[in-house]
C-alpha atoms as a PDB file:
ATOM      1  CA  UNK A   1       0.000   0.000   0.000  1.00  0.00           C
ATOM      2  CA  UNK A   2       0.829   3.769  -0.473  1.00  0.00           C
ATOM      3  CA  UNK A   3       1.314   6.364   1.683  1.00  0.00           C
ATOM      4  CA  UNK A   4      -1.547   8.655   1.427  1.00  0.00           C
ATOM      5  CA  UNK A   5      -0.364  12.591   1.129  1.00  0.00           C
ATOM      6  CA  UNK A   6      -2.277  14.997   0.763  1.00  0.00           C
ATOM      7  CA  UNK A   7      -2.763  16.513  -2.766  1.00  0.00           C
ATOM      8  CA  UNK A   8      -0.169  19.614  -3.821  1.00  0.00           C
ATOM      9  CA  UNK A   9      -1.566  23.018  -2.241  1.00  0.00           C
ATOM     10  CA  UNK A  10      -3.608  21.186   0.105  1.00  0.00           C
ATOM     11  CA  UNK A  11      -1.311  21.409   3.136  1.00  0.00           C
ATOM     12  CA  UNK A  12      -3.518  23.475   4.982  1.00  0.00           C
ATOM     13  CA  UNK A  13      -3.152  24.675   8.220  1.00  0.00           C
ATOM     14  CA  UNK A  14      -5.283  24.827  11.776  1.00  0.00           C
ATOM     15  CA  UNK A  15      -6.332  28.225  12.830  1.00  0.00           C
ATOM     16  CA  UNK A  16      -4.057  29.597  15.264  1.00  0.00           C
ATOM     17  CA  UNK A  17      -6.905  30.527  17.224  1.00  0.00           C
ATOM     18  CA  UNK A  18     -10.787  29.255  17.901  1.00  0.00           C
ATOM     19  CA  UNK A  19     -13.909  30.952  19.229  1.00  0.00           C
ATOM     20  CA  UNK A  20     -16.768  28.946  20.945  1.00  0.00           C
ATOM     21  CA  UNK A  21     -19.612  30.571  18.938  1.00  0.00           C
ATOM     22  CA  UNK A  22     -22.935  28.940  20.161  1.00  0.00           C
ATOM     23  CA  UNK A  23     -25.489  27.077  17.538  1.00  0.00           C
ATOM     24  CA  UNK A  24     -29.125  27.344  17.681  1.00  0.00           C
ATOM     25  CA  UNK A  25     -31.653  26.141  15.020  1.00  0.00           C
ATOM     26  CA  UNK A  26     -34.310  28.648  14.066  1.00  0.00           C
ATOM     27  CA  UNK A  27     -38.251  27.784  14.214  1.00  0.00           C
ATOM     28  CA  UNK A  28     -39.298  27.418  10.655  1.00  0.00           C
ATOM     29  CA  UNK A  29     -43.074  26.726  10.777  1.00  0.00           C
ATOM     30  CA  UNK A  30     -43.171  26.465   7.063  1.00  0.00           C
ATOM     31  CA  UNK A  31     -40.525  23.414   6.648  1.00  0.00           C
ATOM     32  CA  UNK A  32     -42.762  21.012   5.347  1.00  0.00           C
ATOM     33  CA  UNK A  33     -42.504  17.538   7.196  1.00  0.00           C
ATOM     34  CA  UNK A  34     -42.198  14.727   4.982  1.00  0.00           C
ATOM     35  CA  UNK A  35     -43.065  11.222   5.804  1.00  0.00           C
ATOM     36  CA  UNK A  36     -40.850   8.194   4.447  1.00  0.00           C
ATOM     37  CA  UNK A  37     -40.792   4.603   5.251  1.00  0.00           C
ATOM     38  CA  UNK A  38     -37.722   3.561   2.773  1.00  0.00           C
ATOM     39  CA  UNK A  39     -34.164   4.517   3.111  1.00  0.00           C
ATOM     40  CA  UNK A  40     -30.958   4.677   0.615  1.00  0.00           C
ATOM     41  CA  UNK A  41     -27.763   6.017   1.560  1.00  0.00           C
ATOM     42  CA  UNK A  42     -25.036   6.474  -1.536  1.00  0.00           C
ATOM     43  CA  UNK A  43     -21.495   7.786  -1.946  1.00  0.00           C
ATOM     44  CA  UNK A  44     -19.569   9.350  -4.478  1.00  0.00           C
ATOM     45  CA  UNK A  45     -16.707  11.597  -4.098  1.00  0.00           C
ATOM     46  CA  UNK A  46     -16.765  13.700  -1.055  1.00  0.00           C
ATOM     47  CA  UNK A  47     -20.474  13.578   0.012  1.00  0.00           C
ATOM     48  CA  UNK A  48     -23.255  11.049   0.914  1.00  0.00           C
ATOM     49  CA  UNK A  49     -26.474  11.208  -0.708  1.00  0.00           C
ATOM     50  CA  UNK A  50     -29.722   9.838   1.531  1.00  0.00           C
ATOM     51  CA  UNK A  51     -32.813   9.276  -0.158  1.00  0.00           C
ATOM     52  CA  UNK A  52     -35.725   9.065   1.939  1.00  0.00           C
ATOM     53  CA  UNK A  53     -39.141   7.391   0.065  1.00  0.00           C
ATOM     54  CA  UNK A  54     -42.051   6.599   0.281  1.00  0.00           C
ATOM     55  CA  UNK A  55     -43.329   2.803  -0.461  1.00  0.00           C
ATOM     56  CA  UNK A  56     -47.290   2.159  -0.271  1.00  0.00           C
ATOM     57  CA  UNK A  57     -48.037  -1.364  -0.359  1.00  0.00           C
ATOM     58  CA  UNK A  58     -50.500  -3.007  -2.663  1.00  0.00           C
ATOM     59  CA  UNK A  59     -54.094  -2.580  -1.174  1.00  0.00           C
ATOM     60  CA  UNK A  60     -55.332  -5.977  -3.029  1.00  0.00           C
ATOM     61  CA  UNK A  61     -52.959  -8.771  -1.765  1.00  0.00           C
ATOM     62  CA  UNK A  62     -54.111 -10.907  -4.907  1.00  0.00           C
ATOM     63  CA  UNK A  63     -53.612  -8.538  -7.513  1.00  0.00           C
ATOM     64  CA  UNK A  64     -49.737  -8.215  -6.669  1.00  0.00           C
ATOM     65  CA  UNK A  65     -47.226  -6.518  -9.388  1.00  0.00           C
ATOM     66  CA  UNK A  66     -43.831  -7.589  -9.981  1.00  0.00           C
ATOM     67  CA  UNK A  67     -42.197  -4.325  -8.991  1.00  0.00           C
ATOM     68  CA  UNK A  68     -43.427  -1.924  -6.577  1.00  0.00           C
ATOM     69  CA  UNK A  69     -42.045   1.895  -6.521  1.00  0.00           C
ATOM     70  CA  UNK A  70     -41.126   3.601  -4.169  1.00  0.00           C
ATOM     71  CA  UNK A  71     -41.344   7.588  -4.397  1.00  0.00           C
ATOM     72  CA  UNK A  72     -38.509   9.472  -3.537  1.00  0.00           C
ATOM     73  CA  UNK A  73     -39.647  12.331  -1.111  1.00  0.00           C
ATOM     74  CA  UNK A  74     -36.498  14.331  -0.425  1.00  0.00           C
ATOM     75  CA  UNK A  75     -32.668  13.473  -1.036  1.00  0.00           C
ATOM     76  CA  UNK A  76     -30.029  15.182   0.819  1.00  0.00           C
ATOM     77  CA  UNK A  77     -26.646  15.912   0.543  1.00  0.00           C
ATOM     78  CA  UNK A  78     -24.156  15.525   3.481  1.00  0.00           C
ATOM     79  CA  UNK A  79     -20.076  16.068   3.683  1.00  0.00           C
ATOM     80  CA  UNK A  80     -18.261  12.950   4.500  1.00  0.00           C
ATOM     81  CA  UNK A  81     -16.524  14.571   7.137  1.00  0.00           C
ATOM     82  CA  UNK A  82     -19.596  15.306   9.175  1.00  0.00           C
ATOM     83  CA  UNK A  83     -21.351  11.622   8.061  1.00  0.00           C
ATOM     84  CA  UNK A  84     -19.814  10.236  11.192  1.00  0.00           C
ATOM     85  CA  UNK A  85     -20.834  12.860  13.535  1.00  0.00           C
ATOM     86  CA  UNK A  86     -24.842  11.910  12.188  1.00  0.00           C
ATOM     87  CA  UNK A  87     -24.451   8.729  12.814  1.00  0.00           C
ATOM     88  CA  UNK A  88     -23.528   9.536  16.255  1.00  0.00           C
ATOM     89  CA  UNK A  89     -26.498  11.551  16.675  1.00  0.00           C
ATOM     90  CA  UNK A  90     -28.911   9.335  15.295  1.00  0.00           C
ATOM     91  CA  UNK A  91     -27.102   6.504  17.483  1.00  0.00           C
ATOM     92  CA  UNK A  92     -27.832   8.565  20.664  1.00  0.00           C
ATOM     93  CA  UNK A  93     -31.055   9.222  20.008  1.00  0.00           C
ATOM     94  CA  UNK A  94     -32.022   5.703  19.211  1.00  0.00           C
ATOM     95  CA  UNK A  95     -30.981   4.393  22.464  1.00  0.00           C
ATOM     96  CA  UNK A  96     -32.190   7.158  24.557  1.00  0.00           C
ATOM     97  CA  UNK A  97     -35.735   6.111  22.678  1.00  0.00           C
ATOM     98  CA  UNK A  98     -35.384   2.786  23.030  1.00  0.00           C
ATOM     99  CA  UNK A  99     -34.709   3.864  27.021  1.00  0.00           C
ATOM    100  CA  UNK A 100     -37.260   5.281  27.215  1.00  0.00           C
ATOM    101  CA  UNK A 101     -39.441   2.634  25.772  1.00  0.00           C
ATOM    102  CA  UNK A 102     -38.283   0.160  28.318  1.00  0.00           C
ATOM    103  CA  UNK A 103     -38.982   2.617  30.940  1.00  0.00           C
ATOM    104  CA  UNK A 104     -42.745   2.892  29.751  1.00  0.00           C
ATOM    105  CA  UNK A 105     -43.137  -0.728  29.977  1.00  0.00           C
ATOM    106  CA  UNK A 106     -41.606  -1.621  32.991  1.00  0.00           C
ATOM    107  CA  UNK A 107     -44.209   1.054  34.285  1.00  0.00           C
ATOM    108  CA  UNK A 108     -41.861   3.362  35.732  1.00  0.00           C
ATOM    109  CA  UNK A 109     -40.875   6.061  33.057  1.00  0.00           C
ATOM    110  CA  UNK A 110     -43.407   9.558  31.739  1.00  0.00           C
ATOM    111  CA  UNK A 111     -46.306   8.875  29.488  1.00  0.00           C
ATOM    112  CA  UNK A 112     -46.173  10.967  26.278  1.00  0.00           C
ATOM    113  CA  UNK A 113     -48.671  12.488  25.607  1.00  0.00           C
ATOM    114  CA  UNK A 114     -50.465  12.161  21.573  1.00  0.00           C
END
């Protein structure tokens, strides 16, 4: 195997200095919320592409059709180098679901509510 360095003119360096500049998402009423029950995750040069769709089943289980379609509903973008931070995130919030769900049935953890 080879050495991997980085390309010519890419030697770039950190900032000398950093600034903690605090994040916070902004309440966009309008953002439409899209529902999808399908999933596809591709990669190709620096970015991941997700694809989130939308399958509906057949309604008439003997009238089935050889392919069923599923609609893409919105595909997004993301930068490899923050892939692994989402996964994190969607890692974190799956257990502290599924936490949660365990606490609901042993009895012992807040009702939702809706």
């Amino acid at each position: 195997m080879q050495s991997q360095q980085p390309p010519e003119g890419n030697d770039r360096q950190p900032p000398a200095f950093q600034v903690a500049i605090r994040l916070e998402w902004a309440d966009d009423e309008t953002l439409p919320v899209v529902y999808a029950n399908q999933v596809q995750v591709a990669h190709g040069g620096p970015e991941f592409f997700i694809t989130f769709g939308l399958l509906r089943p057949p309604t008439n289980p003997n009238d089935l059709p050889d392919v069923i379609h599923i609609r893409p509903q919105a595909r997004i973008a993301i930068a490899r180098d923050v892939m692994p931070s989402i996964i994190q995130t969607l890692n974190d919030n799956l257990q502290r679901y599924q936490e949660l769900m365990r606490q609901r049935t042993a009895g012992d953890g807040p009702l939702a509510e809706g």
